[in-house]
Protein backbone atom coordinates (compact mmCIF):
# COMPACT_ATOMS: atom_id res chain seq x y z
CA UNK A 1 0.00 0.00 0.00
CA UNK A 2 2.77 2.47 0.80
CA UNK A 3 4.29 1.72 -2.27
CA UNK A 4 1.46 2.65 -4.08
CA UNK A 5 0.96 5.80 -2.36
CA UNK A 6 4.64 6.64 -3.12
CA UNK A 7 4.03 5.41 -6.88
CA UNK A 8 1.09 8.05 -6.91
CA UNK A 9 2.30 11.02 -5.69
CA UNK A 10 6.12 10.00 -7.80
CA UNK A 11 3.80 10.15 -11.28
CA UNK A 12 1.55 13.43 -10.14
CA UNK A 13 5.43 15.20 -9.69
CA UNK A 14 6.57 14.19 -12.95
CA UNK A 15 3.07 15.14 -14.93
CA UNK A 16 3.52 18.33 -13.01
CA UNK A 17 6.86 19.33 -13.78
CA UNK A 18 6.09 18.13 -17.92
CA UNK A 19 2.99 20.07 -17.79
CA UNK A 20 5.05 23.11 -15.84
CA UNK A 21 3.57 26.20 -17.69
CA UNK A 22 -0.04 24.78 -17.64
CA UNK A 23 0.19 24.12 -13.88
CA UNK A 24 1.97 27.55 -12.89
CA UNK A 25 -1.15 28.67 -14.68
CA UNK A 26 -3.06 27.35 -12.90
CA UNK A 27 -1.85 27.25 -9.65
CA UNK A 28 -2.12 31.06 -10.09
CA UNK A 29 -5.56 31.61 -10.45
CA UNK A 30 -6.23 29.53 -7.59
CA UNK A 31 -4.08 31.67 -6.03
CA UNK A 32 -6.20 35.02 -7.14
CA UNK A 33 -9.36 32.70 -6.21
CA UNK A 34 -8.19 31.79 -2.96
CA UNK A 35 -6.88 35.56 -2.32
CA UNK A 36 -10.12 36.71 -3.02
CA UNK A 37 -11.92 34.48 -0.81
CA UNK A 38 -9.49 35.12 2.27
CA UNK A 39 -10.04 38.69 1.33
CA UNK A 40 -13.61 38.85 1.65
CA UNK A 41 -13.49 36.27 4.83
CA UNK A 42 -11.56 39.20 6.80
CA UNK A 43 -13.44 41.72 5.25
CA UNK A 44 -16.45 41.16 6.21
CA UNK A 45 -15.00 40.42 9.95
CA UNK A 46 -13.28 43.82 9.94
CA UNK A 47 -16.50 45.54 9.15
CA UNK A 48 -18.36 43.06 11.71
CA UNK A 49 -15.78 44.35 13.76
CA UNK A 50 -16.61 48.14 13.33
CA UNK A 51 -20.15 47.82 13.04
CA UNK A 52 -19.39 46.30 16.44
CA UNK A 53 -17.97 49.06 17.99
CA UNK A 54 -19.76 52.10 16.65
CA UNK A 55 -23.15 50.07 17.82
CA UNK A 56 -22.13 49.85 21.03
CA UNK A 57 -21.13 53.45 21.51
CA UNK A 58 -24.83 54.30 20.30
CA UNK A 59 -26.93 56.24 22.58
CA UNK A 60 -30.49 58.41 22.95
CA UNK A 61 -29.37 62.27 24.14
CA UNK A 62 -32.77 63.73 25.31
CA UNK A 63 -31.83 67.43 25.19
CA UNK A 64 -35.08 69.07 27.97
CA UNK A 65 -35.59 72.94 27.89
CA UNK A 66 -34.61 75.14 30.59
CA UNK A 67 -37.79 75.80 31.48
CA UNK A 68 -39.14 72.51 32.14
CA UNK A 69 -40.71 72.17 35.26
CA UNK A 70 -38.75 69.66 37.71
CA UNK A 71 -42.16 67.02 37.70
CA UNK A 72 -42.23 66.81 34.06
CA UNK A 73 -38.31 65.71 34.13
CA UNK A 74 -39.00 63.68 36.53
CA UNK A 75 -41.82 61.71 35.25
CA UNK A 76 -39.72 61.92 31.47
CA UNK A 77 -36.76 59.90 33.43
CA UNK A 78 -39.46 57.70 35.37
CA UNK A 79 -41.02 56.35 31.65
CA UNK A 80 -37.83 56.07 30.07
CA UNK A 81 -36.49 53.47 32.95
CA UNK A 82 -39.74 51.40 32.36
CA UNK A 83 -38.95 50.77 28.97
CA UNK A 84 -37.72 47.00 28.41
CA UNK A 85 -35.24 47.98 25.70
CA UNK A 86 -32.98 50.46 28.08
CA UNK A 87 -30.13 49.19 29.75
CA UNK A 88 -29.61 52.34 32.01
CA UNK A 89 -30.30 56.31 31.81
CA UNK A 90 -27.72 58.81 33.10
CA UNK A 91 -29.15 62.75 33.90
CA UNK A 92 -26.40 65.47 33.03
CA UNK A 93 -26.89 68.59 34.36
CA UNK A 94 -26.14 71.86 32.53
CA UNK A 95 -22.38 72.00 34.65
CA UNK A 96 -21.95 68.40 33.70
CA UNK A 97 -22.41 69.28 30.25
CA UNK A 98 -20.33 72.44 30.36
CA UNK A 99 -17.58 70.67 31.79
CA UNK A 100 -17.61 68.02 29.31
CA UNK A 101 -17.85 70.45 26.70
CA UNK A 102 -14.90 72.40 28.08
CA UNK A 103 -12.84 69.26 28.41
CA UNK A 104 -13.64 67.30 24.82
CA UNK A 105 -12.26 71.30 23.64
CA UNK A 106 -9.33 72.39 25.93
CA UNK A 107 -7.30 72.49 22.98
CA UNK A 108 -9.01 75.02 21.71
CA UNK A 109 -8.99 78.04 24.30
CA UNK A 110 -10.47 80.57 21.49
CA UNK A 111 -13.81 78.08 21.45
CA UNK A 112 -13.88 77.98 24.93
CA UNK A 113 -13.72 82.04 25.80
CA UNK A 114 -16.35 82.56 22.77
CA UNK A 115 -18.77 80.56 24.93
CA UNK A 116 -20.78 83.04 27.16
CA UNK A 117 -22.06 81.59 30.55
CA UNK A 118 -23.32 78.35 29.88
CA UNK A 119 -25.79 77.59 26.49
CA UNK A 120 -25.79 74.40 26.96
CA UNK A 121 -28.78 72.24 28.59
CA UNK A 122 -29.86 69.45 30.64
CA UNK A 123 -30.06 66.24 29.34
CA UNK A 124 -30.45 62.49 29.64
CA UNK A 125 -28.21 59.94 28.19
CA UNK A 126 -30.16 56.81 27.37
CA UNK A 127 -28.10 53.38 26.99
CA UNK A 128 -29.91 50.52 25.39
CA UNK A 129 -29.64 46.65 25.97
CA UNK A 130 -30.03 46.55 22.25
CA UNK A 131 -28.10 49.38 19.68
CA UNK A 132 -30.99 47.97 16.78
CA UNK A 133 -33.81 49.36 18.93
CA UNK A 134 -32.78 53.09 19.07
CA UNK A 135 -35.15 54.30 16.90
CA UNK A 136 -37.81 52.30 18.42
CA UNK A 137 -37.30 54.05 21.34
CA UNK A 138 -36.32 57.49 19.92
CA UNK A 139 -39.67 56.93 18.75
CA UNK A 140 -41.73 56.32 22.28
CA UNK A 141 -39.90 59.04 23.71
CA UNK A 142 -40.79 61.73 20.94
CA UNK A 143 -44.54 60.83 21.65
CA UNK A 144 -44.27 61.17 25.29
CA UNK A 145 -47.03 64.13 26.30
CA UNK A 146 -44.15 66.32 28.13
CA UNK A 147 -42.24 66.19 24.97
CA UNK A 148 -43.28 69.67 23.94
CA UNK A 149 -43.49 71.73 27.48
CA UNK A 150 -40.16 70.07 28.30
CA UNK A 151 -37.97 68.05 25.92
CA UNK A 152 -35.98 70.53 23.21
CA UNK A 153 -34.53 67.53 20.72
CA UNK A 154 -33.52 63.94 20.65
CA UNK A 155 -30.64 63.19 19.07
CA UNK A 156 -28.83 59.52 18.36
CA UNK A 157 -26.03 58.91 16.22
CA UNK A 158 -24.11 56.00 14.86
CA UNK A 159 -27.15 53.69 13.24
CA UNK A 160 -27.07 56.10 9.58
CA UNK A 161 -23.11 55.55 9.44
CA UNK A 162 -23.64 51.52 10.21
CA UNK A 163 -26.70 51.33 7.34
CA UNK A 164 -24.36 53.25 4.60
CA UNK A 165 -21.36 51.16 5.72
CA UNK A 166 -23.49 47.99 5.28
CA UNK A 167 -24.73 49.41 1.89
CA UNK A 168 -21.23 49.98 0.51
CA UNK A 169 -19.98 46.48 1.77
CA UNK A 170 -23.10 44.79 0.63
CA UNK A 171 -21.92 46.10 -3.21
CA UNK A 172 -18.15 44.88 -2.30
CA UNK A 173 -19.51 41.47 -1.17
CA UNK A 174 -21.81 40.91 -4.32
CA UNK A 175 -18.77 42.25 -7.02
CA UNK A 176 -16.36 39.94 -5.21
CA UNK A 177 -18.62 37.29 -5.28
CA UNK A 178 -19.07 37.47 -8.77
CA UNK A 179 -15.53 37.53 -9.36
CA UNK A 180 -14.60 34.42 -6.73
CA UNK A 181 -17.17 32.27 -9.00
CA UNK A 182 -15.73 33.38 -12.39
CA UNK A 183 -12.29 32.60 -11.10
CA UNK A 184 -13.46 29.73 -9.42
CA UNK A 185 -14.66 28.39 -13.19
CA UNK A 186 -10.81 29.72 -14.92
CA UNK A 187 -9.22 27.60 -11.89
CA UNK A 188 -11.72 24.52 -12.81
CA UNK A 189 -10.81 25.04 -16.67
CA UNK A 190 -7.22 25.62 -16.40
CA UNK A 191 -6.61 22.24 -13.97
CA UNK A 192 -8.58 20.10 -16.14
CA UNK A 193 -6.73 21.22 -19.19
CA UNK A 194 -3.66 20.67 -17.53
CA UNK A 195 -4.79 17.27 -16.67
CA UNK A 196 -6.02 16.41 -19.92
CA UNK A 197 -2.70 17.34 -21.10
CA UNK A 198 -1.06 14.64 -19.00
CA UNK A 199 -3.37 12.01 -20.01
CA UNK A 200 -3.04 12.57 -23.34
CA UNK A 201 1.06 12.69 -23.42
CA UNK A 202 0.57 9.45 -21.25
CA UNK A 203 -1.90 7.80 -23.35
CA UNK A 204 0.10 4.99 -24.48
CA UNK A 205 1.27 4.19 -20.46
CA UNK A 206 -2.32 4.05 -19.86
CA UNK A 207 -3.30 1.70 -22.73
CA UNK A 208 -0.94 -0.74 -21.51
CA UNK A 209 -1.61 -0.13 -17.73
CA UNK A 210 -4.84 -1.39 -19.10
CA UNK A 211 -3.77 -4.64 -21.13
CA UNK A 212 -1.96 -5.49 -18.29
CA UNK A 213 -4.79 -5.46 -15.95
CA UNK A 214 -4.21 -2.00 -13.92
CA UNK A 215 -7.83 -0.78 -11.73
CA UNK A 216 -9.51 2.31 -13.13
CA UNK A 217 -8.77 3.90 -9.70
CA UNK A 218 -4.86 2.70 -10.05
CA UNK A 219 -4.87 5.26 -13.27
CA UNK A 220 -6.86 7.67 -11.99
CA UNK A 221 -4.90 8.14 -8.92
CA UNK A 222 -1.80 10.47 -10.10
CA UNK A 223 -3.83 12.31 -12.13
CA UNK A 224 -6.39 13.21 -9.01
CA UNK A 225 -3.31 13.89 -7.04
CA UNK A 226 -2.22 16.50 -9.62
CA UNK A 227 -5.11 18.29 -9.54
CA UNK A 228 -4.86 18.56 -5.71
CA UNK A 229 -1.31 19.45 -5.99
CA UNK A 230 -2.02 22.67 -7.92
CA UNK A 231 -5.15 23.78 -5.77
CA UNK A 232 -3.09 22.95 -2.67
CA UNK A 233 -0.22 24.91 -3.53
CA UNK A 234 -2.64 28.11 -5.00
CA UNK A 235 -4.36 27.83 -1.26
CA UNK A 236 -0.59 27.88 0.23
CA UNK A 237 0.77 30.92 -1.77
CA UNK A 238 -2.93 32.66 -1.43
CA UNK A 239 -2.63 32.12 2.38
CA UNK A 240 1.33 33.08 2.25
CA UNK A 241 0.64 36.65 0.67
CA UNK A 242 -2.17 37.18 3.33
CA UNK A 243 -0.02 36.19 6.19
CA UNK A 244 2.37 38.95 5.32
CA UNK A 245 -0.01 41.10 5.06
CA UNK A 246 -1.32 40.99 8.21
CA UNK A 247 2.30 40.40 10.50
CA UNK A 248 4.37 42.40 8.33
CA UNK A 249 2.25 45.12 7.14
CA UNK A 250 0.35 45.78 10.28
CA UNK A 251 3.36 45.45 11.94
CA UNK A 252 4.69 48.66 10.37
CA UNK A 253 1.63 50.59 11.27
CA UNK A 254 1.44 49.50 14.62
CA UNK A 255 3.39 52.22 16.19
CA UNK A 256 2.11 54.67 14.05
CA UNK A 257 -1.71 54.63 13.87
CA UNK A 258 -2.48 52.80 16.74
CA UNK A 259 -6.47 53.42 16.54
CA UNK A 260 -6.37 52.26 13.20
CA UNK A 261 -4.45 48.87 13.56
CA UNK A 262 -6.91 47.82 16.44
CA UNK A 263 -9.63 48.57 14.14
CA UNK A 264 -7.75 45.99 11.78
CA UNK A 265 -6.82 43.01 14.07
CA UNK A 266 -8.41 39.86 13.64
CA UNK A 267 -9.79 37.30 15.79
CA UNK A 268 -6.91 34.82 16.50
CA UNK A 269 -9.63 31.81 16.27
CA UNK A 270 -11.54 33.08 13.74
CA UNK A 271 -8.50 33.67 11.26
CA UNK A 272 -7.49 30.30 12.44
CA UNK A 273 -10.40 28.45 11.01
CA UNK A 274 -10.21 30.88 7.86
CA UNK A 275 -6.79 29.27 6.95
CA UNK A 276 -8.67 25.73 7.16
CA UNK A 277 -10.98 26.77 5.22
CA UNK A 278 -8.80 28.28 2.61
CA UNK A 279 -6.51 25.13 2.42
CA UNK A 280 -9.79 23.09 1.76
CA UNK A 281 -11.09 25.45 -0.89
CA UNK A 282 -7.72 24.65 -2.74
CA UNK A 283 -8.09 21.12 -2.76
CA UNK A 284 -11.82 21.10 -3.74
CA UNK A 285 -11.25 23.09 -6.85
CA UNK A 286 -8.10 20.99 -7.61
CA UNK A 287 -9.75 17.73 -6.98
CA UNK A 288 -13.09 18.87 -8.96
CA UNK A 289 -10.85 20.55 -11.45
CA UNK A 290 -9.07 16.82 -11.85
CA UNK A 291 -12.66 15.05 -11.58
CA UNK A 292 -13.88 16.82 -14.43
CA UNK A 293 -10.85 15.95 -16.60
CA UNK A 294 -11.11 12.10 -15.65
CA UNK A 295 -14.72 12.02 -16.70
CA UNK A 296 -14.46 13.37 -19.90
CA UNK A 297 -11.03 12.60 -21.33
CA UNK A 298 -9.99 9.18 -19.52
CA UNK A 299 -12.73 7.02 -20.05
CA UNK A 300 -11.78 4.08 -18.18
């Protein structure tokens, strides 16, 4: 048995290095393919990843008027906490907000002395359980009946930004997707050409493999293993080029943009089980591309 094995993978080398410029081609659109499909993988993660965090920085600022009488504020904070979908609700007085506002600016004294005694009003800061319901309860809020004697605007940002990022990476996904199939179909092609190639230039071996009583699967074997070859070494090279991407590349920008590199860091386990899955997309499309070949050109 291990002689066979040996015998195998001894005839798939040989095919491959006859067949040399076929099978650099294409073990280089697997390559693309592959590329393209660990590309979109951590894409999509990355923008998981930021959808992520802007959600969870979402909030519900309830802006009331000065002159809103201290029941009505009251009895606005008292609803709010009954609602299911907040997680907690934090008042901010007019100092509170003054001092934030003089802190998120103390770089900028000439802002700060153009600000005469203190515009700025009361509030509440409304944190939800779930980012998804804001306008839901942006919504209850607006039609509470103190709204008008007491409440001046309600304001939540974050969820427009997350829709138009979703829009534009919706478009990404579907134009890479439609480019990961067509190269998916060049990779098929160009491995069963490549394999066709080596069963023709080893037609006569094959005939006598035959008189002399070889299996269909003994003939079949090196020419399978071929095909897995090339898709296994696309997958490798694909997974090579995004490796350095990621250690060497980041690596650079690490002490440089430091917001922007944790933005860009993946999941240890999750680009773990990308590179499985990238290793197994290069030996399906090899071993289809090979499957193909067998069926139509070796008919054994």
């Amino acid at each position: 048995m291990r002689i066979r094995i040996v015998y195998f993978f001894e005839e798939a080398l040989n095919s491959f290095r006859h067949n040399w410029v076929m099978s650099f081609a294409a073990i280089l659109v697997v390559l693309v393919s592959v590329l393209l499909v660990g590309s979109f993988l951590i894409m999509g993660h990355m923008v998981g990843r930021v959808a992520t965090g802007i959600e969870d920085k979402i909030e519900i600022d309830v802006y009331l008027k000065d002159s809103a009488p201290q029941e009505q504020i009251y009895a606005i904070e008292r609803k709010i906490k009954a609602f299911k979908e907040v997680e907690s609700v934090e008042f901010v007085s007019k100092k509170e907000a003054l001092d934030i506002f003089i802190e998120r600016n103390k770089d900028n004294k000439d802002l700060i002395t153009q600000v005469a005694g203190n515009p700025l009003p009361a509030s509440y800061r409304v944190f939800l359980k779930d980012p998804h319901t804001v306008e839901k309860v942006s919504t209850k809020i607006n039609h509470f009946p103190e709204k008008d004697a007491s409440i001046e605007e309600i304001k939540y940002g974050g969820r427009e930004f997350i829709r138009r990022l979703f829009v534009v990476t919706r478009w990404l996904r579907v134009i890479m997707f439609i480019l990961i199939i067509f190269l998916c179909f060049t990779s098929l092609a160009l491995i069963s050409n490549t394999i066709r190639l080596a069963i023709f230039a080893r037609r006569k071996e094959i005939a006598i493999m035959r008189l002399v009583g070889a299996s269909n699967w003994f003939i079949r074997w090196p020419f399978l293993l071929e095909g897995i070859i090339q898709g296994l070494a696309g997958a490798l090279l694909a997974i090579a080029v995004l490796s350095s991407v990621k250690y060497v590349l980041l690596g650079k920008l690490e002490n440089q943009m430091t917001w922007f590199v944790s933005t860009l860091q993946v999941n240890p386990q999750f680009y773990q089980n990308m590179l499985w899955i990238l290793l197994a997309s290069g030996v399906v499309i090899g071993s289809a591309g090979s499957i193909i070949a067998l069926r139509r050109y070796l008919k054994i």
